[in-house]
N, C-alpha and C. Protein backbone atom coordinates (compact mmCIF):
# COMPACT_ATOMS: atom_id res chain seq x y z
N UNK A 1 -17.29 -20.32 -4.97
CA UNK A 1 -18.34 -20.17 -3.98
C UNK A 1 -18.29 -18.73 -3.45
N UNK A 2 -19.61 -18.50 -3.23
CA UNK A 2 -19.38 -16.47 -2.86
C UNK A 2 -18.79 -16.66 -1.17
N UNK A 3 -18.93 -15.20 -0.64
CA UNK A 3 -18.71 -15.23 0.56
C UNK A 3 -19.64 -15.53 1.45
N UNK A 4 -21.04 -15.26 0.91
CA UNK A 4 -22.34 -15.49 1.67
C UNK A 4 -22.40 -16.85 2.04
N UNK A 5 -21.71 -17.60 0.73
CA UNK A 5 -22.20 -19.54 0.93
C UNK A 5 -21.02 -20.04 2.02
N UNK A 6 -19.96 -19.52 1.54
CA UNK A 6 -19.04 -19.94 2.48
C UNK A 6 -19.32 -19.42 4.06
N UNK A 7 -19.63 -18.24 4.30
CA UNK A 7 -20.01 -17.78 5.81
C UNK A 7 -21.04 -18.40 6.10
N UNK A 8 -21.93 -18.92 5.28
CA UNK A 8 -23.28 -19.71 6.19
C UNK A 8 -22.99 -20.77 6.49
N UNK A 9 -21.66 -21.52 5.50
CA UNK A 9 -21.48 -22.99 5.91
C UNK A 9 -20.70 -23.10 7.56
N UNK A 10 -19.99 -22.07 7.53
CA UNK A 10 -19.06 -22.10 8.81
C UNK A 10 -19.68 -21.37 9.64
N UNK A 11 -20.89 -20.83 9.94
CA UNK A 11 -21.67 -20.84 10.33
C UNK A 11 -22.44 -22.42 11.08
N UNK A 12 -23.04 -22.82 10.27
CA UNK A 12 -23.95 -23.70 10.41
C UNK A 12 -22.56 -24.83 11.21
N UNK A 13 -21.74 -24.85 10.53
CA UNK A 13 -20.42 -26.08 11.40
C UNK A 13 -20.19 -25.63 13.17
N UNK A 14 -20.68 -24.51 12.96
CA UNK A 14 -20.24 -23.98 14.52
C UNK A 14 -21.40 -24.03 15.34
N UNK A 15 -22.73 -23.95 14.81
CA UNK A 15 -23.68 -24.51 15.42
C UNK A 15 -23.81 -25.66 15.56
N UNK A 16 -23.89 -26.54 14.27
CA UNK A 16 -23.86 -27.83 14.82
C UNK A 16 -22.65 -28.90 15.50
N UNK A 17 -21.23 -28.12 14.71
CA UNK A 17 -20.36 -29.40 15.39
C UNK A 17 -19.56 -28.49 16.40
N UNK A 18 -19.27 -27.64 16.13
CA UNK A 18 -18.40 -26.48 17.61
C UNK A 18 -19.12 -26.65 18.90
N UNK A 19 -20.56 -25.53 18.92
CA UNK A 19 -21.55 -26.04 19.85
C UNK A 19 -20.81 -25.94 21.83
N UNK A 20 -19.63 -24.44 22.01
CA UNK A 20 -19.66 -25.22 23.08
C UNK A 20 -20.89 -24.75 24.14
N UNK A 21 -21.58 -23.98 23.82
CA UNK A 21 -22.62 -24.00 24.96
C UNK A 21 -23.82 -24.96 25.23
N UNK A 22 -23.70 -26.37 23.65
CA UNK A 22 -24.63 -26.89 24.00
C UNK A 22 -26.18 -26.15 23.35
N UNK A 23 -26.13 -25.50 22.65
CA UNK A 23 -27.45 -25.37 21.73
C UNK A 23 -27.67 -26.05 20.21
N UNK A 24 -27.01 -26.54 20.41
CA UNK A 24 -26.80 -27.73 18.43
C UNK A 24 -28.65 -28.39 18.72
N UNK A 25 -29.33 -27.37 17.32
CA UNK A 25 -30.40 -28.05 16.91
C UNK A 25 -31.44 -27.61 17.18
N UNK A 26 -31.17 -26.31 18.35
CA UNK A 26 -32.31 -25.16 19.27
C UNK A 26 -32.99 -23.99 18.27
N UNK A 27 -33.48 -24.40 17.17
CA UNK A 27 -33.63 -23.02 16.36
C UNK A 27 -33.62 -22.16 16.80
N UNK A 28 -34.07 -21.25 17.97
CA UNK A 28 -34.08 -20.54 18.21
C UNK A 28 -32.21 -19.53 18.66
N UNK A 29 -31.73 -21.00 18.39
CA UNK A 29 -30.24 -20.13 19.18
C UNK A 29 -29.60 -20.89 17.72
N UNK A 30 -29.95 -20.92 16.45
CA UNK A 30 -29.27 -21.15 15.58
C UNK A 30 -28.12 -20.08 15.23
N UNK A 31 -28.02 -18.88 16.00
CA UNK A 31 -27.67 -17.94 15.36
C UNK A 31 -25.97 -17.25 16.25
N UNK A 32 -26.62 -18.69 17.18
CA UNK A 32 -25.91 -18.16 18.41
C UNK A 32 -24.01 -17.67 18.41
N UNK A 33 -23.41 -18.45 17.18
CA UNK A 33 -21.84 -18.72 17.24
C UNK A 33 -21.59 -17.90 15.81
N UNK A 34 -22.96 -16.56 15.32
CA UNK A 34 -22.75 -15.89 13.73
C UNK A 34 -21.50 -15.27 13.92
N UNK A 35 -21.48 -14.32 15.12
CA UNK A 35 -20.36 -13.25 15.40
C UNK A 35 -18.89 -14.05 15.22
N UNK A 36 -19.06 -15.38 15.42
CA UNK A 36 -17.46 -15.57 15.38
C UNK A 36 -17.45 -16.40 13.91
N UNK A 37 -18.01 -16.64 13.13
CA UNK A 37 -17.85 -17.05 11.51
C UNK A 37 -17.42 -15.81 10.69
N UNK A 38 -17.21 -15.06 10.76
CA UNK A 38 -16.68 -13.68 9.61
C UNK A 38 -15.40 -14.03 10.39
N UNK A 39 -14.87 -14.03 11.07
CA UNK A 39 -13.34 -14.19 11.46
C UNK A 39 -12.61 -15.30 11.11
N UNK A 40 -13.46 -16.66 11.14
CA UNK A 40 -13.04 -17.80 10.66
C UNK A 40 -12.75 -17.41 9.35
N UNK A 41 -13.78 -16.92 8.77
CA UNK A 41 -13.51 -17.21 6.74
C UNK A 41 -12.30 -16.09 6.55
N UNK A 42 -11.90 -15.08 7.41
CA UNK A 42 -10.90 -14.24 7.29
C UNK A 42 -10.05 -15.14 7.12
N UNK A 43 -9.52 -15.46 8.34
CA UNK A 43 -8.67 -16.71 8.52
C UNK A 43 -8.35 -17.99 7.33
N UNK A 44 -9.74 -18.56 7.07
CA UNK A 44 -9.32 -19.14 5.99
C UNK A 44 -9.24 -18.57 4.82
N UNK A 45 -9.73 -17.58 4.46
CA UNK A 45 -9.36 -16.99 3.03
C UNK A 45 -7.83 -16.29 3.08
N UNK A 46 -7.48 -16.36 4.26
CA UNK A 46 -5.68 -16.37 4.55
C UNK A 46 -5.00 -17.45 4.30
N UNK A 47 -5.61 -18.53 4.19
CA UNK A 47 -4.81 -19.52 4.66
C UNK A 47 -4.23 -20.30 5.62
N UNK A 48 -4.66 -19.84 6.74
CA UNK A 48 -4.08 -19.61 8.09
C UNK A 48 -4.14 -21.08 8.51
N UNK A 49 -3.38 -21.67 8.98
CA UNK A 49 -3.10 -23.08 9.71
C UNK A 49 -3.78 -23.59 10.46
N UNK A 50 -4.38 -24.61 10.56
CA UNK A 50 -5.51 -25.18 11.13
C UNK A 50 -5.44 -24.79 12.92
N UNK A 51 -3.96 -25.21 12.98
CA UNK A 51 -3.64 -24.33 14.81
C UNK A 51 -3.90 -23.38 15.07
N UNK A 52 -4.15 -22.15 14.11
CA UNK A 52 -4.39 -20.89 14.21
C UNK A 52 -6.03 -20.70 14.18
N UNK A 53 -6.67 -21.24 13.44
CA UNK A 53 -7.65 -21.27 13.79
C UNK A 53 -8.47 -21.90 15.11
N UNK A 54 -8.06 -23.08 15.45
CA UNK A 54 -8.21 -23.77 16.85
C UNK A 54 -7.83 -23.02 18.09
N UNK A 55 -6.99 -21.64 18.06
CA UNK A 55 -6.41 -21.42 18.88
C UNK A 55 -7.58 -20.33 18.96
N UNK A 56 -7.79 -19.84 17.77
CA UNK A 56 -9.28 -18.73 18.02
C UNK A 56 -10.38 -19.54 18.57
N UNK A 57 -10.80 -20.41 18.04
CA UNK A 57 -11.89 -21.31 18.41
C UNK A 57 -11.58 -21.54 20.33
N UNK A 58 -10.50 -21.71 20.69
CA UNK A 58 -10.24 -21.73 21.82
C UNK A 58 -10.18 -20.84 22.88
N UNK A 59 -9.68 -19.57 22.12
CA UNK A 59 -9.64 -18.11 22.83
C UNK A 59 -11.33 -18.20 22.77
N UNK A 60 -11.94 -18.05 21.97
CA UNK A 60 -13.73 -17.36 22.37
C UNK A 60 -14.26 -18.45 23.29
N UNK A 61 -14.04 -19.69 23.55
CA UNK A 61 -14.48 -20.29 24.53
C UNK A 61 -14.35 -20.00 25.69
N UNK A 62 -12.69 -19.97 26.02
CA UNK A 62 -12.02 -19.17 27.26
C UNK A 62 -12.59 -17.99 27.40
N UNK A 63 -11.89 -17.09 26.62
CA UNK A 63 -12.22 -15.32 27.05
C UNK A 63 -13.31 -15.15 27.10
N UNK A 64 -14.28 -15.26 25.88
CA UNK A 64 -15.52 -14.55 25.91
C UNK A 64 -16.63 -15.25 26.84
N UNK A 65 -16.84 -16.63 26.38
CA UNK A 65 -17.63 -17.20 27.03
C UNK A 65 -17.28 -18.14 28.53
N UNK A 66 -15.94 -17.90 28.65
CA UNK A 66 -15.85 -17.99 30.06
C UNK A 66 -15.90 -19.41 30.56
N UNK A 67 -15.44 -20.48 29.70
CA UNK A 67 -15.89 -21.81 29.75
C UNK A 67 -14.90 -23.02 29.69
N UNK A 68 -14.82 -24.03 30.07
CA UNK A 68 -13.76 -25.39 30.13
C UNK A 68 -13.38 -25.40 28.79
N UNK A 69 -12.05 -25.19 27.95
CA UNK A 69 -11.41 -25.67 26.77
C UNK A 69 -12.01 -26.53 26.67
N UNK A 70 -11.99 -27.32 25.43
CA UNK A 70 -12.01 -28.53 24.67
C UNK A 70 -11.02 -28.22 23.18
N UNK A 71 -9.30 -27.73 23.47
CA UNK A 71 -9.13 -27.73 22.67
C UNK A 71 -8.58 -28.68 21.21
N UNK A 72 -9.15 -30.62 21.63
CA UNK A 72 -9.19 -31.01 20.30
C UNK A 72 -10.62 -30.52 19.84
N UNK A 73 -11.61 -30.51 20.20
CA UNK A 73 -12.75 -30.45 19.62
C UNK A 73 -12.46 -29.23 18.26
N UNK A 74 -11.89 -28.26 19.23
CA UNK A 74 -11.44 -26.84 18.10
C UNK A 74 -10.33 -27.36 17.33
N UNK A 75 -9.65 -28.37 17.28
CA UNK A 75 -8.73 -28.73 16.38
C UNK A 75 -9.44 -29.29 15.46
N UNK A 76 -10.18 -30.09 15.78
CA UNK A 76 -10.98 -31.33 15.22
C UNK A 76 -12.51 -30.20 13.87
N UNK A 77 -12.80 -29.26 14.51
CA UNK A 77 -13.78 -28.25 13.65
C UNK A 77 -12.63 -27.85 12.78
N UNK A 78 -11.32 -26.97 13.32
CA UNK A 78 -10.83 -26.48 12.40
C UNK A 78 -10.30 -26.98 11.48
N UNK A 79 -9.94 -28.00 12.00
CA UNK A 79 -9.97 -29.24 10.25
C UNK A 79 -10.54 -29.43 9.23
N UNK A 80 -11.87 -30.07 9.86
CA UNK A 80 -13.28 -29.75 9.04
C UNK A 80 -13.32 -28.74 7.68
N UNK A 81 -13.32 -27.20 9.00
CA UNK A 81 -13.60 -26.59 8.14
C UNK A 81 -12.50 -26.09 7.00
N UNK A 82 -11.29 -26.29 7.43
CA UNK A 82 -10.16 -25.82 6.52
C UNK A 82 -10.55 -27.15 5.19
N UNK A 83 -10.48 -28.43 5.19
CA UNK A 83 -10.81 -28.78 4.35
C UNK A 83 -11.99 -28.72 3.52
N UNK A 84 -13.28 -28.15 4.25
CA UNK A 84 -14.16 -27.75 3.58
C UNK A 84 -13.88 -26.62 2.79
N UNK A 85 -12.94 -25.67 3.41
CA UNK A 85 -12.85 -24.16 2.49
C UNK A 85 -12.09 -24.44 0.87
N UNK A 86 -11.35 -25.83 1.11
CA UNK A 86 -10.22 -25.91 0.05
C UNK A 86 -11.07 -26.89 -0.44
N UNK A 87 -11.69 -27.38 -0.40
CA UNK A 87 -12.59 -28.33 -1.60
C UNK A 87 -13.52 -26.89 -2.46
N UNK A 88 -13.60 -26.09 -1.75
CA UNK A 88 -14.66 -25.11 -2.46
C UNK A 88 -14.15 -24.01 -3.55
N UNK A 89 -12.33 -24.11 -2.92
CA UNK A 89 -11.72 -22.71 -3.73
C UNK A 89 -11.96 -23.21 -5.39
């Protein structure tokens, strides 16, 4: 799978199942969670442990957007998507 297919999928997982501001389904804010998918596929094209990823998923909630954890939800995506990346290698 290229990098384009894989970044749109983890993309699209963070719009629809991450979602923490609550826009899942707003076309207009489909675009809203792009900036943090190139870091994820870093991450997984590392290999990096599903905690490690949850813990990013958790930092941009906190730091950037300034907002209540939900960190199973970020456990629960980074699962997702780690097994999505390894069905694709």
């Amino acid at each position: 799978m290229s990098d384009n297919t894989s970044l749109r999928i983890i993309q699209v997982a963070l719009h629809w199942v991450w979602d923490p501001i609550g826009v899942r389904g707003i076309e207009e804010a489909a675009d809203e969670y792009d900036t943090y998918a190139p870091r994820v596929l870093e991450m997984l094209e590392a290999d990096a442990p599903v905690e490690r990823i949850a813990d990013y998923l958790t930092s941009v909630v906190r730091d950037r957007m300034e907002l209540p954890v939900q960190p199973d939800r970020d456990k629960d995506v980074s699962s997702m998507l780690h097994q999505m990346f390894a069905v694709t290698r």
